[in-house]
C-alpha atoms as a PDB file:
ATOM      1  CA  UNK A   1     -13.719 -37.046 -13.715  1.00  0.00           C
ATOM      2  CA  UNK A   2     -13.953 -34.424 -10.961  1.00  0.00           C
ATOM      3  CA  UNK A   3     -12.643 -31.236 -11.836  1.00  0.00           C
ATOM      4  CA  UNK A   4     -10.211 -28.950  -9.652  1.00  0.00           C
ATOM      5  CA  UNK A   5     -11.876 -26.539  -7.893  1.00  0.00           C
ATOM      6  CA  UNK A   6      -8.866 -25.617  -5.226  1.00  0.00           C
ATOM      7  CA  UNK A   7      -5.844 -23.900  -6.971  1.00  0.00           C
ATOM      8  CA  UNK A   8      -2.794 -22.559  -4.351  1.00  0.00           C
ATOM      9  CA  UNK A   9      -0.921 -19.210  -6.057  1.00  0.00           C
ATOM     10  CA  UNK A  10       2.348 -17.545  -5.463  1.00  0.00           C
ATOM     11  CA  UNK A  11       1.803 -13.896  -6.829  1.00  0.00           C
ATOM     12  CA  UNK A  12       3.877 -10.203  -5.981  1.00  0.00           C
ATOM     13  CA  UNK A  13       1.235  -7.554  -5.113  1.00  0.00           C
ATOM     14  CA  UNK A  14       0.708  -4.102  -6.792  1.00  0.00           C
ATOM     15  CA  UNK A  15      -1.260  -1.142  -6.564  1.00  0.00           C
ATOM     16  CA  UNK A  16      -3.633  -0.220  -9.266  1.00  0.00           C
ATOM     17  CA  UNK A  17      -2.318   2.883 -11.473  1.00  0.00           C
ATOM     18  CA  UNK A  18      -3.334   6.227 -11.145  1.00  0.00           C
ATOM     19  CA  UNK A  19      -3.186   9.416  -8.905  1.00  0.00           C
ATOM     20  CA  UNK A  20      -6.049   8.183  -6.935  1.00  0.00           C
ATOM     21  CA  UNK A  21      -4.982   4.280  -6.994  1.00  0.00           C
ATOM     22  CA  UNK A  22      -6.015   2.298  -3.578  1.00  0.00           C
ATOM     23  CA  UNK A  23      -7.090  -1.086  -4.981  1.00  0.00           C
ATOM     24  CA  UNK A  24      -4.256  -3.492  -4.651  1.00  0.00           C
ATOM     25  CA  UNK A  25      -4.183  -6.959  -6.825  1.00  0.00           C
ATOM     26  CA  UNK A  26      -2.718 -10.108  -6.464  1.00  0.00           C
ATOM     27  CA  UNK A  27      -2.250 -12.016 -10.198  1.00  0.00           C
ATOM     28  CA  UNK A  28      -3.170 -15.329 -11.151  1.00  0.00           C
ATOM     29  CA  UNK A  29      -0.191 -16.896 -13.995  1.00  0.00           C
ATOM     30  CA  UNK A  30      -1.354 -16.948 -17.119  1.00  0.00           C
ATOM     31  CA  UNK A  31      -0.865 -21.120 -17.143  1.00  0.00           C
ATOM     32  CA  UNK A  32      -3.406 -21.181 -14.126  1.00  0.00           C
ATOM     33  CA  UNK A  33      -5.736 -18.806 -15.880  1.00  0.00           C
ATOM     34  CA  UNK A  34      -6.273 -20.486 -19.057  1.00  0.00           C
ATOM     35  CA  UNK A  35      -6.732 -23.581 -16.885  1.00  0.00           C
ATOM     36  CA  UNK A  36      -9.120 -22.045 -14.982  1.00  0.00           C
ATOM     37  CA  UNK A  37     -10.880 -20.046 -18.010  1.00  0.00           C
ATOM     38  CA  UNK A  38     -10.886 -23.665 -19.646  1.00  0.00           C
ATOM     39  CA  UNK A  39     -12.915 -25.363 -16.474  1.00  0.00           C
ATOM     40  CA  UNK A  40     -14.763 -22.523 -15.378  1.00  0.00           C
ATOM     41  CA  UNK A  41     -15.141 -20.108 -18.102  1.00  0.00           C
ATOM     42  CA  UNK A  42     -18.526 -21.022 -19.138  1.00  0.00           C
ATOM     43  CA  UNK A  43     -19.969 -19.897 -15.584  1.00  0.00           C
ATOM     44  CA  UNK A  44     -18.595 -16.300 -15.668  1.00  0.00           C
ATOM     45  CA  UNK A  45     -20.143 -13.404 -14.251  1.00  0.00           C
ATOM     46  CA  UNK A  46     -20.469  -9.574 -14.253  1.00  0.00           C
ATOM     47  CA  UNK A  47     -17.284  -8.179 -15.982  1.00  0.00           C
ATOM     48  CA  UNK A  48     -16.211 -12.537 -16.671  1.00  0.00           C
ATOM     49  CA  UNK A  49     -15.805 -12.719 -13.113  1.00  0.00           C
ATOM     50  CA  UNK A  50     -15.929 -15.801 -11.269  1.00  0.00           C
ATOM     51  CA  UNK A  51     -16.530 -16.071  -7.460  1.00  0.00           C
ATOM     52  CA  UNK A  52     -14.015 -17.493  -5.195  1.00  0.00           C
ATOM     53  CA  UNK A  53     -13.184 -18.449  -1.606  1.00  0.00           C
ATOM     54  CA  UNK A  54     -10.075 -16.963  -0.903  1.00  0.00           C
ATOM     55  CA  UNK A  55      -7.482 -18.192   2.347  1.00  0.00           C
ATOM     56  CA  UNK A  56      -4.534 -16.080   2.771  1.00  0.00           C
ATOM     57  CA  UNK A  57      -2.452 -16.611   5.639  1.00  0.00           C
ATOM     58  CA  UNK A  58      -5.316 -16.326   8.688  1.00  0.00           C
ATOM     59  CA  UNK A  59      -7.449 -14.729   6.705  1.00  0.00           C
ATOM     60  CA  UNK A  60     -10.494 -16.604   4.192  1.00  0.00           C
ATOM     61  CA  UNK A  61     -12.917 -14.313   2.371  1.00  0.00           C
ATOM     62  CA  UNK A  62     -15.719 -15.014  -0.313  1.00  0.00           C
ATOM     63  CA  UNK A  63     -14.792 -12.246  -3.463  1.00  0.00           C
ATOM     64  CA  UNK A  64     -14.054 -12.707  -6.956  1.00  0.00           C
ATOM     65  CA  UNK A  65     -11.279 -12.983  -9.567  1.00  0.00           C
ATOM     66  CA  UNK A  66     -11.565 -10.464 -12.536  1.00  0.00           C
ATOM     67  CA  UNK A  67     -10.263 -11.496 -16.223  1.00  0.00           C
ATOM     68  CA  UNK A  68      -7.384  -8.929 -16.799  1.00  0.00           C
ATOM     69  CA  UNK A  69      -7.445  -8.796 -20.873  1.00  0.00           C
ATOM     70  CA  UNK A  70      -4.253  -6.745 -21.231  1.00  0.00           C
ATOM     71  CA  UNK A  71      -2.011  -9.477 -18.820  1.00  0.00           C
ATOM     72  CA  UNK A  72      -4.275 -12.546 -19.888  1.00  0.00           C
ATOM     73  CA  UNK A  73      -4.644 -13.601 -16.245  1.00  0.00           C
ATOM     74  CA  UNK A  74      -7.196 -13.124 -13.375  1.00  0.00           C
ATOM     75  CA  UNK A  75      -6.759 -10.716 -10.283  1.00  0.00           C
ATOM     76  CA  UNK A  76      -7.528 -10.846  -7.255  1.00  0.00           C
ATOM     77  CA  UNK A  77      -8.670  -7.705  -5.317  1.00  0.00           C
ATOM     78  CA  UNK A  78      -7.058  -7.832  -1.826  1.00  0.00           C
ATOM     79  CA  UNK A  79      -9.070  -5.430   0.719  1.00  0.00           C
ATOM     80  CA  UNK A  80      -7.863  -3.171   3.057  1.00  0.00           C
ATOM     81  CA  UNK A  81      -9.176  -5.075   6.034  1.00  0.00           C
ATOM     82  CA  UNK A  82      -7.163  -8.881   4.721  1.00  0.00           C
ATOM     83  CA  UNK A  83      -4.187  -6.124   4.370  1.00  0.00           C
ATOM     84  CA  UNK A  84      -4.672  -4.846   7.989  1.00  0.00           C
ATOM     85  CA  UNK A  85      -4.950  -8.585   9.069  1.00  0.00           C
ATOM     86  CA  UNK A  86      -2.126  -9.803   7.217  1.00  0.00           C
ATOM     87  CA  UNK A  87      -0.031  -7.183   7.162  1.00  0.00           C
ATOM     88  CA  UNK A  88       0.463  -6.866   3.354  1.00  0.00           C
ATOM     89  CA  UNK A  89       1.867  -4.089   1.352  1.00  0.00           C
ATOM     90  CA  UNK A  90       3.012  -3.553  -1.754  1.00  0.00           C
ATOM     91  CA  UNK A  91       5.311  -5.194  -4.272  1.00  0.00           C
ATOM     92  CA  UNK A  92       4.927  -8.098  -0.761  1.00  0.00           C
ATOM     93  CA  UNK A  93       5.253 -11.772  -2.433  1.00  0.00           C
ATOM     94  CA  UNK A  94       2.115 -13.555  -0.832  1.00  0.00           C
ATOM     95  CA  UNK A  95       0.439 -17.075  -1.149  1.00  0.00           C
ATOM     96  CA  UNK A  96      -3.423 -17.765  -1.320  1.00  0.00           C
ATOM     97  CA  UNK A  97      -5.902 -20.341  -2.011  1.00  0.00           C
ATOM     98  CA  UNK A  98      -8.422 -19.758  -4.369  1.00  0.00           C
ATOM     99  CA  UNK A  99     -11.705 -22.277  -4.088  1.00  0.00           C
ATOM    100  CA  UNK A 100     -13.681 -21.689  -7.428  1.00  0.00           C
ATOM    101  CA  UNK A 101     -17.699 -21.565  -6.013  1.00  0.00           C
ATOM    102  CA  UNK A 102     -19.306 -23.102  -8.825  1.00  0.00           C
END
């Protein structure tokens, strides 16, 4: 059986916490990320990262999503120059493709 490698996600954006917070994250649901932790978990990287091909709107990137232990998902670091592109802010509800490259 061939296993999904292409998984579409709905997610809110936020900004990072802090005084000095810039990075902004998209979240994977924590029914998607055990079912991706359950395919692909076994081929984690640095920090249990696992690298993805992203589309968003116009935009496609090659980055990776990051385990998130307190939230028990995955996140997804969103750039400044996708952000320019797409026009995203915060607390923006956006959809993206994720294309696990393993």
């Amino acid at each position: 059986m061939k296993r999904k490698k292409k998984f579409t996600i709905t997610s809110k954006v936020w900004l990072w916490p802090g005084d000095m917070a810039a990075w902004h994250f998209a979240g994977i649901d924590k029914k998607l990320a055990s079912e991706i932790t359950e395919l692909y978990g076994k081929n984690r990287r640095g920090f249990g990262s696992l690298p993805v091909m992203v589309k968003l709107g116009k935009t496609s990137w090659k980055t990776s999503i990051f385990p998130d232990s307190r939230s028990g998902t995955y996140l997804l670091p969103l750039k400044v120059k996708v952000r320019k592109a797409e026009d995203i802010y915060e607390d923006d509800e956006v959809t993206f493709t994720i294309d696990i490259l393993i």
